[in-house]
Protein backbone atom coordinates (compact mmCIF):
# COMPACT_ATOMS: atom_id res chain seq x y z
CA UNK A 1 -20.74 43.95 -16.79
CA UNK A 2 -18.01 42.30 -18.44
CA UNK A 3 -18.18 40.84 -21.98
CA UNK A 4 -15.90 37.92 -23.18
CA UNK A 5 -15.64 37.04 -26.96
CA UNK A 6 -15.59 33.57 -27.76
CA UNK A 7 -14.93 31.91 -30.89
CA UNK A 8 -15.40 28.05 -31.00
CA UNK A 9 -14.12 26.13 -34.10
CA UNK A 10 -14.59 22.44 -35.40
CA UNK A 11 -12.95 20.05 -37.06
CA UNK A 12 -12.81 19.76 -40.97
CA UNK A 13 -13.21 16.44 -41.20
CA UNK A 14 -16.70 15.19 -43.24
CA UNK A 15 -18.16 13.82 -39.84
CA UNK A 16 -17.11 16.89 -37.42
CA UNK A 17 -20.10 18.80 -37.01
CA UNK A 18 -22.96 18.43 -35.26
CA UNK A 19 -26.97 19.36 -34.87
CA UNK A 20 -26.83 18.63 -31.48
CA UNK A 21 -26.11 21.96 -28.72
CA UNK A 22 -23.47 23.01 -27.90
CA UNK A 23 -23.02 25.02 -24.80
CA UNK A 24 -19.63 27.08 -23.12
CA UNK A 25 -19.36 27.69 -19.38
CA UNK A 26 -15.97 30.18 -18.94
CA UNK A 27 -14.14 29.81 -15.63
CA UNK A 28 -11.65 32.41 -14.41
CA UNK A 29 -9.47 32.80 -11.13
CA UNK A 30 -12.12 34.98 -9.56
CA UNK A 31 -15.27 33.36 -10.55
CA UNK A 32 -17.20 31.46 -13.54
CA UNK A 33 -20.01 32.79 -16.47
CA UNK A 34 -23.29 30.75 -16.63
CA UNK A 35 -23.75 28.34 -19.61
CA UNK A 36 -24.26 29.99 -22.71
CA UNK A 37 -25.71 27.93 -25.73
CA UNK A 38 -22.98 28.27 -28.68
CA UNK A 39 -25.09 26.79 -31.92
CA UNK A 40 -27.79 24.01 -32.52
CA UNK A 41 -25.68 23.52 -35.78
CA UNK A 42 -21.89 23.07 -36.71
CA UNK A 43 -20.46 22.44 -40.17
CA UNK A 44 -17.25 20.96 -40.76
CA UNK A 45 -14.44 23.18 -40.62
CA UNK A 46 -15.98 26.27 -39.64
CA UNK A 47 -16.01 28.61 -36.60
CA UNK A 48 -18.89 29.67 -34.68
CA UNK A 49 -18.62 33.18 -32.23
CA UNK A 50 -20.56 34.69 -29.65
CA UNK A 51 -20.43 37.02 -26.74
CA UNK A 52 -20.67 35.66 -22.89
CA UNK A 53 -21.74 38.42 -20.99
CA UNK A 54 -20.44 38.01 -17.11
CA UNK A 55 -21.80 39.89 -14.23
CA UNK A 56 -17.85 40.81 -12.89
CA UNK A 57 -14.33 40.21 -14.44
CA UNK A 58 -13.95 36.61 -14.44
CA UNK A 59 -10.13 37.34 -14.17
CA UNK A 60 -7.60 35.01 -15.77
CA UNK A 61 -9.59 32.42 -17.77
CA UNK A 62 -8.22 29.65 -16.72
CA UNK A 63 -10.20 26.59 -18.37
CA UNK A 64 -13.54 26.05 -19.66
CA UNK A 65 -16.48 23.68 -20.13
CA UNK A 66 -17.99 22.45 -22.93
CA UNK A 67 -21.13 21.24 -22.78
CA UNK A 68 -23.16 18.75 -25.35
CA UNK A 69 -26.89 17.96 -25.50
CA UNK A 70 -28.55 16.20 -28.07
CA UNK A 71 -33.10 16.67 -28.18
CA UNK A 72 -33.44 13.51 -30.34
CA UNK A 73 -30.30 11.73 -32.51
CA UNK A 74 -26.79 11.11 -31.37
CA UNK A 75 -24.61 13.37 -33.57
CA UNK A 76 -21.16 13.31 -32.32
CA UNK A 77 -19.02 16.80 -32.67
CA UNK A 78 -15.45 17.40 -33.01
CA UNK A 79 -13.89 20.26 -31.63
CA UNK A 80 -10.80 21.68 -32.88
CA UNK A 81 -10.37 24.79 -30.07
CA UNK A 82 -11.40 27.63 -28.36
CA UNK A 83 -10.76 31.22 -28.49
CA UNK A 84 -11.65 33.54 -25.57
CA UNK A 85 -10.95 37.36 -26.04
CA UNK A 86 -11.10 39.12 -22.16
CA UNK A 87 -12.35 42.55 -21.84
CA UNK A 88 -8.68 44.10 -21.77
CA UNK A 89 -8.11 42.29 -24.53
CA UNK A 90 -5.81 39.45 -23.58
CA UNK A 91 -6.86 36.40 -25.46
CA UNK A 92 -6.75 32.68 -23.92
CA UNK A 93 -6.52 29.33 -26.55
CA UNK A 94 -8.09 26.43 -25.56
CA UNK A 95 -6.70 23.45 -27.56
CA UNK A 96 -9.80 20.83 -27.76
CA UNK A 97 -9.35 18.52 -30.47
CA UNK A 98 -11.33 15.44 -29.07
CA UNK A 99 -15.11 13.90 -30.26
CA UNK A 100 -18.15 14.65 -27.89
CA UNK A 101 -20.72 11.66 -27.90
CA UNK A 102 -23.71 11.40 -26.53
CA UNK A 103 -24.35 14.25 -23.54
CA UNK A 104 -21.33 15.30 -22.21
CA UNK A 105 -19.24 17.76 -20.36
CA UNK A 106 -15.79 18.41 -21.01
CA UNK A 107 -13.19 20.34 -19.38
CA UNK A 108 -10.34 22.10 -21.44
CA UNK A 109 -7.31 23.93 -20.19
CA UNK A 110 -5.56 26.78 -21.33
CA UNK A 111 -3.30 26.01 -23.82
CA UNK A 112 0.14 27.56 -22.11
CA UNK A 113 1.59 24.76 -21.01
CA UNK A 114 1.77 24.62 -17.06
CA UNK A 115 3.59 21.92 -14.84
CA UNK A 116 1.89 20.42 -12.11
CA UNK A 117 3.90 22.93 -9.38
CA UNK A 118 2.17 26.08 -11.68
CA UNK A 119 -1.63 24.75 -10.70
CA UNK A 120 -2.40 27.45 -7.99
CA UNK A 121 -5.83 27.52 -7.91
CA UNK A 122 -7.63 24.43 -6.46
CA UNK A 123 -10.33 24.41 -9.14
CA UNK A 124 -6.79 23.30 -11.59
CA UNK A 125 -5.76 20.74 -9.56
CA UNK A 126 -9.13 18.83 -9.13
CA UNK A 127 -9.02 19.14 -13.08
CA UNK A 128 -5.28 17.52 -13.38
CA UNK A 129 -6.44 14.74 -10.44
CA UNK A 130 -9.91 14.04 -12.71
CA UNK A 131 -7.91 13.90 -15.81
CA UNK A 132 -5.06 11.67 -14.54
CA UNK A 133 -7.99 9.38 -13.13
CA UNK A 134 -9.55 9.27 -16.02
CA UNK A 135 -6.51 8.44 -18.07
CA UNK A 136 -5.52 5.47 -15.55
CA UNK A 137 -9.10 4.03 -16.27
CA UNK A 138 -8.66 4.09 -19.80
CA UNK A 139 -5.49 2.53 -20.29
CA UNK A 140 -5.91 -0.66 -18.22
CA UNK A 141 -3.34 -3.32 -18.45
CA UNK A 142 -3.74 -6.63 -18.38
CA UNK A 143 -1.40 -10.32 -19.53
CA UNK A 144 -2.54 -11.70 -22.64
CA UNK A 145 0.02 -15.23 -21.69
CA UNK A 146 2.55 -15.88 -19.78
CA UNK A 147 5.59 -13.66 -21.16
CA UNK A 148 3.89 -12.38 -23.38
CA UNK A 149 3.88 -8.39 -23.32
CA UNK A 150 0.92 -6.73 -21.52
CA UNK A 151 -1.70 -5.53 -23.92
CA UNK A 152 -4.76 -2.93 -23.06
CA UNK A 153 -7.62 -4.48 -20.59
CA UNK A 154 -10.33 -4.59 -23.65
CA UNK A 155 -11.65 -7.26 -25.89
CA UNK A 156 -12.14 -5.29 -28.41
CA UNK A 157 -11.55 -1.88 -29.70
CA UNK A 158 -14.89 -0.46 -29.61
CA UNK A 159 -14.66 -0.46 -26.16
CA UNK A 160 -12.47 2.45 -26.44
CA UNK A 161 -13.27 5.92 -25.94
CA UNK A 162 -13.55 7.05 -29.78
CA UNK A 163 -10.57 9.70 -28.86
CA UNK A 164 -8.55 6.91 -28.36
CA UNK A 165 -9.87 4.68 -31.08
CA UNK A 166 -7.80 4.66 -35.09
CA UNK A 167 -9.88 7.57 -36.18
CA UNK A 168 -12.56 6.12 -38.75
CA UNK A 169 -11.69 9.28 -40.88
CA UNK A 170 -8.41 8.01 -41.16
CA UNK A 171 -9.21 4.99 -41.77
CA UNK A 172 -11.54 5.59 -44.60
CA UNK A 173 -8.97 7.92 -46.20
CA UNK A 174 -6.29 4.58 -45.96
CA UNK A 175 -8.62 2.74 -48.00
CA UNK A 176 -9.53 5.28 -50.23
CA UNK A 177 -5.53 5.57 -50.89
CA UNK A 178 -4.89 1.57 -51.08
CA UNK A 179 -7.75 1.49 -53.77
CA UNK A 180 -6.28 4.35 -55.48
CA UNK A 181 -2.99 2.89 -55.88
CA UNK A 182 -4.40 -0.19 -56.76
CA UNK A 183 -6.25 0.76 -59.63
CA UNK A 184 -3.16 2.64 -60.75
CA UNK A 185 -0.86 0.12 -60.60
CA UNK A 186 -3.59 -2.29 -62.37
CA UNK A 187 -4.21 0.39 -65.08
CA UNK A 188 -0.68 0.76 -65.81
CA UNK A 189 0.04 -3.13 -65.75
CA UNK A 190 1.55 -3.95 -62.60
CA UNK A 191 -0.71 -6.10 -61.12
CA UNK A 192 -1.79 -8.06 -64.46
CA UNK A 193 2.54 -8.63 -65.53
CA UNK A 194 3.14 -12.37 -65.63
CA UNK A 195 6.57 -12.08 -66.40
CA UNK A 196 9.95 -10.55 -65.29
CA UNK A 197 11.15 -7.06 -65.72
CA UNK A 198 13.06 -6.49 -68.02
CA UNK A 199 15.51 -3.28 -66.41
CA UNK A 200 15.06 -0.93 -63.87
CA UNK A 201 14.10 1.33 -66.48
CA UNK A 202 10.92 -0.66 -66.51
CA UNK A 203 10.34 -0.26 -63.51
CA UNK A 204 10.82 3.17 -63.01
CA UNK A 205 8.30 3.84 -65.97
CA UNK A 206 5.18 1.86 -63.71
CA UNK A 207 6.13 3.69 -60.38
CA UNK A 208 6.84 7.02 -61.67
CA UNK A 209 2.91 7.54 -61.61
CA UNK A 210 2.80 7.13 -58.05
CA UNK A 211 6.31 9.08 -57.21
CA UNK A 212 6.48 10.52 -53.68
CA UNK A 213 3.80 8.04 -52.44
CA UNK A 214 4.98 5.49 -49.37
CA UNK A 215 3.53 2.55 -50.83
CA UNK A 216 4.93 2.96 -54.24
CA UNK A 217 8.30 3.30 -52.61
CA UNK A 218 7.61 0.27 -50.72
CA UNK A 219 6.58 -1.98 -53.51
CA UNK A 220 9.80 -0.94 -55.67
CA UNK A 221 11.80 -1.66 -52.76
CA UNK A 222 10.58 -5.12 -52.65
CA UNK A 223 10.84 -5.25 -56.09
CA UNK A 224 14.14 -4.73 -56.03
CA UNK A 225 15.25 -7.21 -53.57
CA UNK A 226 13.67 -10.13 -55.35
């Protein structure tokens, strides 16, 4: 009997976790473990362990599966990586970071950074011929006019995988920041000032609130300028 340690993390973004189950299948050079449920529940920015107990040494671990199933609402997950602690002790990283919608299966290779000429075992080149293929289907290209520069084969963003959408996250924290500067820039009288300034002094005084940030340093650029 051989038992494997396995620590799965997620995201710490608000909308990482999950309720939905999650489920690990390990696969080695010499053989793979049977599925073994993870959690019904993830939070945000926490970690999650178990033990996968293997009938034989699974040898190197070379990737493994992730598995999502949801019993009633959709609940996507976000998973940051995975730890995998052998018997002898040697531990494997498995860098994830990528959503899981709806009931899926996802593949994840160890993290150590192998060319195409290292993948010995046929099980890793299946996975680098799947994942190329599924790359190529993504990223279709396709003429918007004539000379124009080719643009992806979708009419609209949400027909992207959400991996490859602008995360929403992000998103949501730009606006958060754009309404933050605005109401300091409205508090402290920049965007209610009818007139000219009067030095850069002035100047200096509204943006000094908001020194560091991108935007402020944009806006006293084009300040300056006109």
């Amino acid at each position: 009997m051989a038992v494997y340690k396995v620590t799965v993390a997620t995201g710490d973004m608000v909308e990482a976790g999950t309720n939905n189950s999650i489920s690990i299948t390990l696969v080695g050079s010499y053989g793979e473990s049977r599925r073994t449920t993870v959690s019904f529940l993830f939070l945000p920015g926490k970690e999650k362990s178990l033990s996968v107990h293997c009938g034989q040494d699974l040898g190197s671990i070379v990737l493994i599966r992730l598995h999502k199933w949801r019993l009633f609402l959709e609940d996507a997950w976000f998973c940051k990586d995975v730890r995998v602690t052998a018997p002898n002790g040697t531990l494997y990283r498995f860098p994830c970071y990528q959503w899981l919608e709806g009931v899926a299966t996802v593949e994840v290779r160890e993290g150590s950074g192998k060319k195409l000429v290292d993948d010995k075992l046929q099980i890793l080149k299946e996975h680098r011929h799947q994942e190329l293929a599924a790359r190529q289907e993504a990223y279709r290209w396709k003429n918007f006019a004539q000379g124009w520069p080719r643009c992806l084969n979708v009419d609209s963003i949400f027909e992207l995988d959400s991996n490859i959408q602008f995360s929403r996250i992000r998103a949501n924290n730009f606006t958060g920041f754009l309404i933050f500067q605005g109401a300091s820039h409205f508090l402290s009288g920049f965007l209610l000032r009818r007139t000219s300034w009067n030095s850069l002094d002035e100047m200096r005084t509204i943006f000094s609130r908001t020194q560091g940030r991108d935007i402020g340093g944009c806006l006293l650029c084009c300040a300056l300028r006109s």
